[in-house]
Each structure stands twice: as C-alpha cells, then as structure tokens.
Protein backbone atom coordinates (compact mmCIF):
# COMPACT_ATOMS: atom_id res chain seq x y z
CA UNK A 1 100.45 75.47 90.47
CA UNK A 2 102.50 72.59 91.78
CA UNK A 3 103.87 74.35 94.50
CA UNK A 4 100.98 75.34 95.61
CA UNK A 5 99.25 72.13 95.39
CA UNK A 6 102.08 70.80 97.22
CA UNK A 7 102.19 73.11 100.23
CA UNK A 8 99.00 72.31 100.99
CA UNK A 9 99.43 68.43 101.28
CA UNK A 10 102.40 69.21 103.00
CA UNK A 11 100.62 70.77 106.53
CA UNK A 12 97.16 69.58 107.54
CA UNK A 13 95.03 72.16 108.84
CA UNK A 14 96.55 71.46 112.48
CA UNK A 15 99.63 72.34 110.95
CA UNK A 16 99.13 75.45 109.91
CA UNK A 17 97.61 76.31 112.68
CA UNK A 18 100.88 75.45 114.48
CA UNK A 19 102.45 77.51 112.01
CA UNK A 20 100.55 80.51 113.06
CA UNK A 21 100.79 79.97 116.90
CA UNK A 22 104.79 79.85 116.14
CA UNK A 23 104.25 83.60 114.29
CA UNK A 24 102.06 84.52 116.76
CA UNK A 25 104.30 83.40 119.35
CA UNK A 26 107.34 85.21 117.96
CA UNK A 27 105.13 88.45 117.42
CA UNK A 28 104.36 88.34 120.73
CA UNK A 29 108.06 88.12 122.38
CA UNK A 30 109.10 90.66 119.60
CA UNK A 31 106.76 93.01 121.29
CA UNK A 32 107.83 92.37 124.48
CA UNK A 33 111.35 93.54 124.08
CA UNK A 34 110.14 96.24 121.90
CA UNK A 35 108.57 97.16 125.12
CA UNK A 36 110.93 97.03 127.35
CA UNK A 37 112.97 98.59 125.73
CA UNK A 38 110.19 101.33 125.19
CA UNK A 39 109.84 101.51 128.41
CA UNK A 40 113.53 102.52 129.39
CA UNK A 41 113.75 104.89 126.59
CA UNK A 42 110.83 106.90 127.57
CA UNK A 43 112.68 107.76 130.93
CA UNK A 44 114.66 109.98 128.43
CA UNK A 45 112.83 111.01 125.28
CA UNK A 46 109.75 111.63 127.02
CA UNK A 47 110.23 115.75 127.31
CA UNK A 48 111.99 115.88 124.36
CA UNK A 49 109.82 113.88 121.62
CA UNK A 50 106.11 113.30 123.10
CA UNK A 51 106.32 116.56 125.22
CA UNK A 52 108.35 117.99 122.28
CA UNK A 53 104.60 120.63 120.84
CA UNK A 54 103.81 121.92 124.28
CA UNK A 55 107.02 123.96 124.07
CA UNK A 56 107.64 127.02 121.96
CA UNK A 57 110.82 125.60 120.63
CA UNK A 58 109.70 122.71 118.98
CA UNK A 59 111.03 122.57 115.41
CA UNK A 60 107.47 122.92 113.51
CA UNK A 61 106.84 126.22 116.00
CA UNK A 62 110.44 127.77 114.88
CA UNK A 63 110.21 127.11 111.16
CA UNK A 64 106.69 128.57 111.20
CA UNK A 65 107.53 131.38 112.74
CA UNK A 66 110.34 132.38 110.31
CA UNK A 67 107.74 131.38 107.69
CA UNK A 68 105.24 133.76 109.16
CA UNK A 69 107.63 136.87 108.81
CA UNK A 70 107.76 136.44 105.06
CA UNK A 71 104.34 134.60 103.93
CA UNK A 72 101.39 137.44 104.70
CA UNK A 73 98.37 134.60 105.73
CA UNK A 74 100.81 132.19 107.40
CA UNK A 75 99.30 132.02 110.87
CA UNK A 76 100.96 133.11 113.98
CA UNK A 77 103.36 130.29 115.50
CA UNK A 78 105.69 132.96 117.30
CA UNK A 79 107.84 130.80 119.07
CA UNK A 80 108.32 132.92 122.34
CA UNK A 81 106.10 132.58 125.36
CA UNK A 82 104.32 129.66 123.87
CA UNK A 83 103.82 126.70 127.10
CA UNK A 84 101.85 124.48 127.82
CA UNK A 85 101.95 122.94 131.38
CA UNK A 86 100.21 119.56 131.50
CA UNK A 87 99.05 118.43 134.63
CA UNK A 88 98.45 114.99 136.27
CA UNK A 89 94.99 114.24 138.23
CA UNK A 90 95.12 110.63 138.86
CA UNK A 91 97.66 108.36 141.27
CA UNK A 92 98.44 105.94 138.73
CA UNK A 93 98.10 107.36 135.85
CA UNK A 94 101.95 108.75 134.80
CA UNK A 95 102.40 105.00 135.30
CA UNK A 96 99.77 104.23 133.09
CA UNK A 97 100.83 106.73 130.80
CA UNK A 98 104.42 105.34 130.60
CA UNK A 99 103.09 101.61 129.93
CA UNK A 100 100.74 102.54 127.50
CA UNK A 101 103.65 104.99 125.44
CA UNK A 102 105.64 101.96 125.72
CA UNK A 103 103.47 99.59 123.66
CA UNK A 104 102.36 101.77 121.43
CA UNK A 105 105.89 102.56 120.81
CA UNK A 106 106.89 98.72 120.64
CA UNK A 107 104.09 98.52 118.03
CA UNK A 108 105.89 100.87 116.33
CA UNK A 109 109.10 99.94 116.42
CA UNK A 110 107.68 96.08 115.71
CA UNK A 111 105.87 96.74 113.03
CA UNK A 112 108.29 95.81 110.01
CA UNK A 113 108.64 92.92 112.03
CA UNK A 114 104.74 91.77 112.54
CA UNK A 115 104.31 91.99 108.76
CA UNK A 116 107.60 90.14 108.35
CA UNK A 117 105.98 87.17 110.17
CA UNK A 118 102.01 87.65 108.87
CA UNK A 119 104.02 87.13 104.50
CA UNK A 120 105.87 84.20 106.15
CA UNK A 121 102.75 82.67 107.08
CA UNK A 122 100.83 82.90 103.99
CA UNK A 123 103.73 82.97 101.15
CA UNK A 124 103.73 79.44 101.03
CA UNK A 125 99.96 79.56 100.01
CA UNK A 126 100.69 82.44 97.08
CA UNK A 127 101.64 81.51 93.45
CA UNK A 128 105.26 83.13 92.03
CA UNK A 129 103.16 86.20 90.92
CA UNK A 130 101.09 86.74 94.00
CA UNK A 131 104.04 86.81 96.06
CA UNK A 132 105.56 89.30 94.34
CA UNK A 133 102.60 91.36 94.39
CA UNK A 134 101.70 91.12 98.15
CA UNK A 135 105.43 90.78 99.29
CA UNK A 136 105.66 94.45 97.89
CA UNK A 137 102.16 95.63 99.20
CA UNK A 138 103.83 94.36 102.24
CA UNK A 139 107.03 97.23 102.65
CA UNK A 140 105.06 99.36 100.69
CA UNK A 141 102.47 99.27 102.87
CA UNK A 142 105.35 99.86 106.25
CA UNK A 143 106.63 102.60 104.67
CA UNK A 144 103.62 104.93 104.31
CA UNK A 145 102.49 103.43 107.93
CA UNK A 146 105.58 105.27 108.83
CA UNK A 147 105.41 108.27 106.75
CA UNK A 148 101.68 108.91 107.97
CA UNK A 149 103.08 108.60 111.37
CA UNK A 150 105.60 111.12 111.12
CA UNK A 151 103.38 113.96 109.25
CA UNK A 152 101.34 113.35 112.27
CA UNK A 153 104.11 113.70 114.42
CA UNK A 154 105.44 116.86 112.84
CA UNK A 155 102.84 118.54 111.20
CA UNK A 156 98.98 117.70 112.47
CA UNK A 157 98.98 116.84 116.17
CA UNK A 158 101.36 120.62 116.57
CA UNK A 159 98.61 122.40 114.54
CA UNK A 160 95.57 120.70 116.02
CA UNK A 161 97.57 121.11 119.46
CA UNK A 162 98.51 124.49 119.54
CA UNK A 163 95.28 125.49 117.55
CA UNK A 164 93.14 123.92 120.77
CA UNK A 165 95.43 125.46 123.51
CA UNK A 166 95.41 128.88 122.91
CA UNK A 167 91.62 128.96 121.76
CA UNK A 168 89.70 131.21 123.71
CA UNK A 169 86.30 131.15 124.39
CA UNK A 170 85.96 133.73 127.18
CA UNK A 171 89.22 135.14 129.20
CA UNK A 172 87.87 133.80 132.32
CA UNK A 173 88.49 130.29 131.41
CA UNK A 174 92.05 128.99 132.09
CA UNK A 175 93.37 125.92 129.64
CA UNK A 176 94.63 122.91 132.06
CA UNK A 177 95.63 119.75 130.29
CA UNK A 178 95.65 116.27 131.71
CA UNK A 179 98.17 114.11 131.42
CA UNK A 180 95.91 111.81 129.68
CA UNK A 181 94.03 114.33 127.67
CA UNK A 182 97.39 115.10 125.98
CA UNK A 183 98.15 111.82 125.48
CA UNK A 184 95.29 110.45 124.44
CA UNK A 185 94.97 112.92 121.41
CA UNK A 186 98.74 112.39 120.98
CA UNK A 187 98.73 109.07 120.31
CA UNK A 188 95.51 108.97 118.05
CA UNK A 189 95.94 111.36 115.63
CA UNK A 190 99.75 110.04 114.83
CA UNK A 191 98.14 106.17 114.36
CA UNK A 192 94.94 108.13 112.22
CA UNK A 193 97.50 109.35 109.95
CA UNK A 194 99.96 106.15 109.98
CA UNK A 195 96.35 104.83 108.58
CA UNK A 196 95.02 107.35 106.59
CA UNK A 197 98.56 107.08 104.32
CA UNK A 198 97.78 103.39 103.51
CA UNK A 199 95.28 104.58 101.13
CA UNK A 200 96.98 103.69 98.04
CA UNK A 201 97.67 100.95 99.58
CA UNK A 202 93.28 100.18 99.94
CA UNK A 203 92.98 101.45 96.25
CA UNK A 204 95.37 99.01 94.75
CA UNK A 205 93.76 96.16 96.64
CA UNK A 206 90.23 97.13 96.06
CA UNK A 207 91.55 97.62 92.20
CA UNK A 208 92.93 93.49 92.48
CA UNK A 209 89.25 92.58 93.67
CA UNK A 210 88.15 94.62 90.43
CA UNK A 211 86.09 96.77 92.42
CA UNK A 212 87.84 100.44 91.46
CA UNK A 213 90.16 101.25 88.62
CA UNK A 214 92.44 104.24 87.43
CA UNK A 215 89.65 106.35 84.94
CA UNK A 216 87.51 105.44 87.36
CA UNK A 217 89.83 107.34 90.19
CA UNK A 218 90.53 110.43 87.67
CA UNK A 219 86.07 110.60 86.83
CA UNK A 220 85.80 110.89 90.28
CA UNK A 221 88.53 113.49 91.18
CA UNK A 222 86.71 116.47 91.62
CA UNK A 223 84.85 114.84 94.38
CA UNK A 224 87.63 113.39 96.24
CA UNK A 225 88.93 116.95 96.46
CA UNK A 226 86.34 118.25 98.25
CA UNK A 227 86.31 114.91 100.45
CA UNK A 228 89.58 115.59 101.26
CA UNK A 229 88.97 119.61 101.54
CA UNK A 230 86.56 118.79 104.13
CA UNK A 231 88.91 115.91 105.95
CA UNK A 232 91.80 118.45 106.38
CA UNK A 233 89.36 120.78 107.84
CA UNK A 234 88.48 118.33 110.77
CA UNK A 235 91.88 117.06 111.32
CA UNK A 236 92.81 120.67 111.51
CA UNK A 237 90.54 122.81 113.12
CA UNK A 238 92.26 126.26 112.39
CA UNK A 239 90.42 128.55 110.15
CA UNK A 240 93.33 130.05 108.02
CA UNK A 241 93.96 129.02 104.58
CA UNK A 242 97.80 128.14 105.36
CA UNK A 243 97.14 125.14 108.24
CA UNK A 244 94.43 123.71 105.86
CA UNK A 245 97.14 123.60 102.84
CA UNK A 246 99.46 122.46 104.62
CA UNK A 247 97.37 118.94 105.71
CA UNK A 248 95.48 118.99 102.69
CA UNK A 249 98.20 118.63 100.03
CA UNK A 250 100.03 114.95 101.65
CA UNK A 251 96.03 113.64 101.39
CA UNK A 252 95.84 115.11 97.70
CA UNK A 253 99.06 113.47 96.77
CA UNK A 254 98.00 110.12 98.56
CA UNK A 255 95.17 110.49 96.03
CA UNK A 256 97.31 110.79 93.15
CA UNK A 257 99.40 107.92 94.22
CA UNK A 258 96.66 105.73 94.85
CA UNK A 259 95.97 106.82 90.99
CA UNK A 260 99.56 105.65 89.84
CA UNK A 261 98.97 101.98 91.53
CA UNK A 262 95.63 100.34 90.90
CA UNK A 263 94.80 99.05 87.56
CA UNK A 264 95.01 101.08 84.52
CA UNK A 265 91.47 99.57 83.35
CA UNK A 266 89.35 96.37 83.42
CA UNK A 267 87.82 94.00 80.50
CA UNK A 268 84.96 95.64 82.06
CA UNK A 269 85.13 99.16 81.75
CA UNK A 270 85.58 98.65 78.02
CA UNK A 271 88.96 100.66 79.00
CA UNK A 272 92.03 99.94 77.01
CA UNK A 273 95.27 99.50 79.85
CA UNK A 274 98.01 101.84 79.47
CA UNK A 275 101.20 100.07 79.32
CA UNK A 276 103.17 101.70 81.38
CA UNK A 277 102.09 100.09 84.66
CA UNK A 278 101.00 96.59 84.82
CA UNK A 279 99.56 95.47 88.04
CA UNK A 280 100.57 98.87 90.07
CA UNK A 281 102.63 97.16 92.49
C-alpha cells in the first residue's frame, strides 16, 4: 500500500504521460528495426516460408501424405503435382506486399518486446501481488500469441489453402491467385489464431473481474464443444472428419486450459475453491 501510494505522488499526471511517450517512443524504434530487418530477410525466406503451402513439398503436405497411406479417412494431400502459381496484377503491389510482410513480421518479432514496455509502464501502479499476477499473464499471454501463430502457420492456413485451390466448381473455371489474395488470407488467419489461443488468457481475466469461474466453465462444456465444433468447421472448410479433428482438438484443449486457470469458485457461487490452484496464474 505504501508503494503504491508513493508512486503516485512521485509522477504527476504529466509525468506519466511522459512515461508513456518514452514506451511509446521505444516501441516505436523497436519496430522500426524489426522492420528493416524484416524487410531484408524477406528477400530470402519469402519462397521458402510465406510461399512455403503453394508447393507440394511443404512439410504439412509430406507428412499428410504418408499419413494418408495408413489412416483410411485421412484426406488426400499427395504431395506430387500439387502447385500453385500466384500471380501479380498490380504495379506496386509486390512492393506493397514486401512492406506490409515486413511489419507484420516486425510485429512479430517485437512483440515480447511491446509487452515488455506496456508491464514497465503500469508495474509501478500494481501492488506485490498484482504484479505477480499480470507480470505472468504477461509471457503467458506471448507464448500462446506465438503458439496460435504457428498452428496457423503449419496446420490451418495449408488446409484452408489447399482445400480452396483445388475446389472445383465446374472444369471450365481455372484457379488464378493474386498476389494479394494469397497474402491477404495468409496473414489473417495466422494473427486469428495467434488470437484465438489467448483464450485462457480472456477466461482468467474475466474470472479476476468475477464474471466466469471454473464449475461454471465445466456446466457449460457441452456447449462450448459444439461452439468450437462449429468454429473448426469455418476455419476449415473441408468436409472430412480428419481436417476438422485436426483444428478442432488445439481449440478443445485451449478450453480445458482456460479451465485449469480461472478461479476455482467465488463467495458467490456458494462454491467451495479447490486448493490446488489459487489465483490460476
């Protein structure tokens, strides 16, 4: 309570607002290098990692395919003949393209960073206990952002890609993909699932506001199956029973995490706490 007391005499409201344009400030630069240095790299990861699904050789394709020979519904990810050519319409836009890769990529790369500088700039204002709490929210929070991004990466946008691509609605109709078609879908569904994984990060905070809690989660199971059921089945399109497992079971087990971290009970519920986990984080 001191502390906190004392921080706040400390910096008048035109000082913390300093404070923040300094964060902001160093945020800012942080991206810029990121950026940059984005910016070069794509020169050489560019077929290899972002063009990486449109050839039949990417890993997901391969593994699949040895999958398919043994697992009777797997779908059919042979990974011969399989190319997509994507094609550029506009003057500017493989310039575009490369700018826009590049700060979405510095975000990336920034990210640990940008929350580094966001619990700098309110620690001060957080009792001994909060700070735990939010520090580790904080990481916690970056490393699902990353996870999601990666089973977006490696699983979902290959699926959803490859799904879309050799659809066929009549044999007259020839598949050509812009440049910023491909990107455009690239680049969204990897930050959808960097976002989608931070749900246990939503349930623990919605469980410090009191608003959910952990029998609350497990009443209400059965209906977040079929919400996520229903989710997998947008973010993957294909009709067989394998594709859909394979999204559905990382947003089941984001479920049962979020389960693990809010709050065993409230005073409310009449709900006695299990002891085994605290405050979840």
């Amino acid at each position: 309570m001191p502390d906190k007391a004392n921080n706040e005499q400390e910096l008048t409201f035109w000082g913390h607002l300093d404070v923040l344009r300094t964060s902001l400030f160093h945020i800012v630069i942080a991206l810029v290098i990121c950026m940059a240095g984005g910016f070069i790299a794509l020169q050489y990861i560019f077929d290899s990692f972002v063009l990486g699904p449109t050839h039949g050789d990417f890993f997901l394709y391969r593994w699949l395919s040895s999958v398919g020979k043994v697992v009777p519904f797997a779908p059919d990810f042979s990974a011969d003949g399989f190319h997509v050519d994507i094609i550029n319409i506009n003057v500017a836009s493989q310039f575009m393209v490369h700018m826009t890769t590049a700060f979405w990529l510095a975000l990336l790369l920034a990210f640990p960073y940008v929350l580094y500088e966001l619990w700098a700039f309110i620690r001060p204002a957080l009792y001994p206990k909060e700070k735990k709490n939010v520090g580790t929210a904080f990481f916690f929070g970056a490393g699902m952002f990353y996870l999601g991004c990666a089973v977006g990466y490696t699983v979902v946008f290959p699926f959803t890609f490859r799904f879309l691509t050799t659809y066929q609605l009549s044999a007259e109709i020839t598949n050509q993909i812009s440049l910023n078609s491909y990107m455009s879908n690239f680049l969204v569904i990897i930050f959808i699932m960097g976002v989608v994984f931070e749900i246990p990060l939503l349930a623990w905070v919605l469980s410090q506001l009191g608003l959910i809690s952990r029998p609350f989660l497990r009443e209400y199971r059965k209906h977040a199956v079929v919400v996520l059921l229903i989710l997998a089945a947008v973010i993957t399109p294909s009709g067989d029973p394998f594709t859909l497992a394979v999204v559905f079971i990382p947003l089941f087990l984001l479920y049962e995490l979020a389960i693990l971290v809010v709050r065993p009970g409230s005073p409310e519920s009449g709900e006695d706490p299990e002891p085994e986990v605290e405050d979840g984080f």
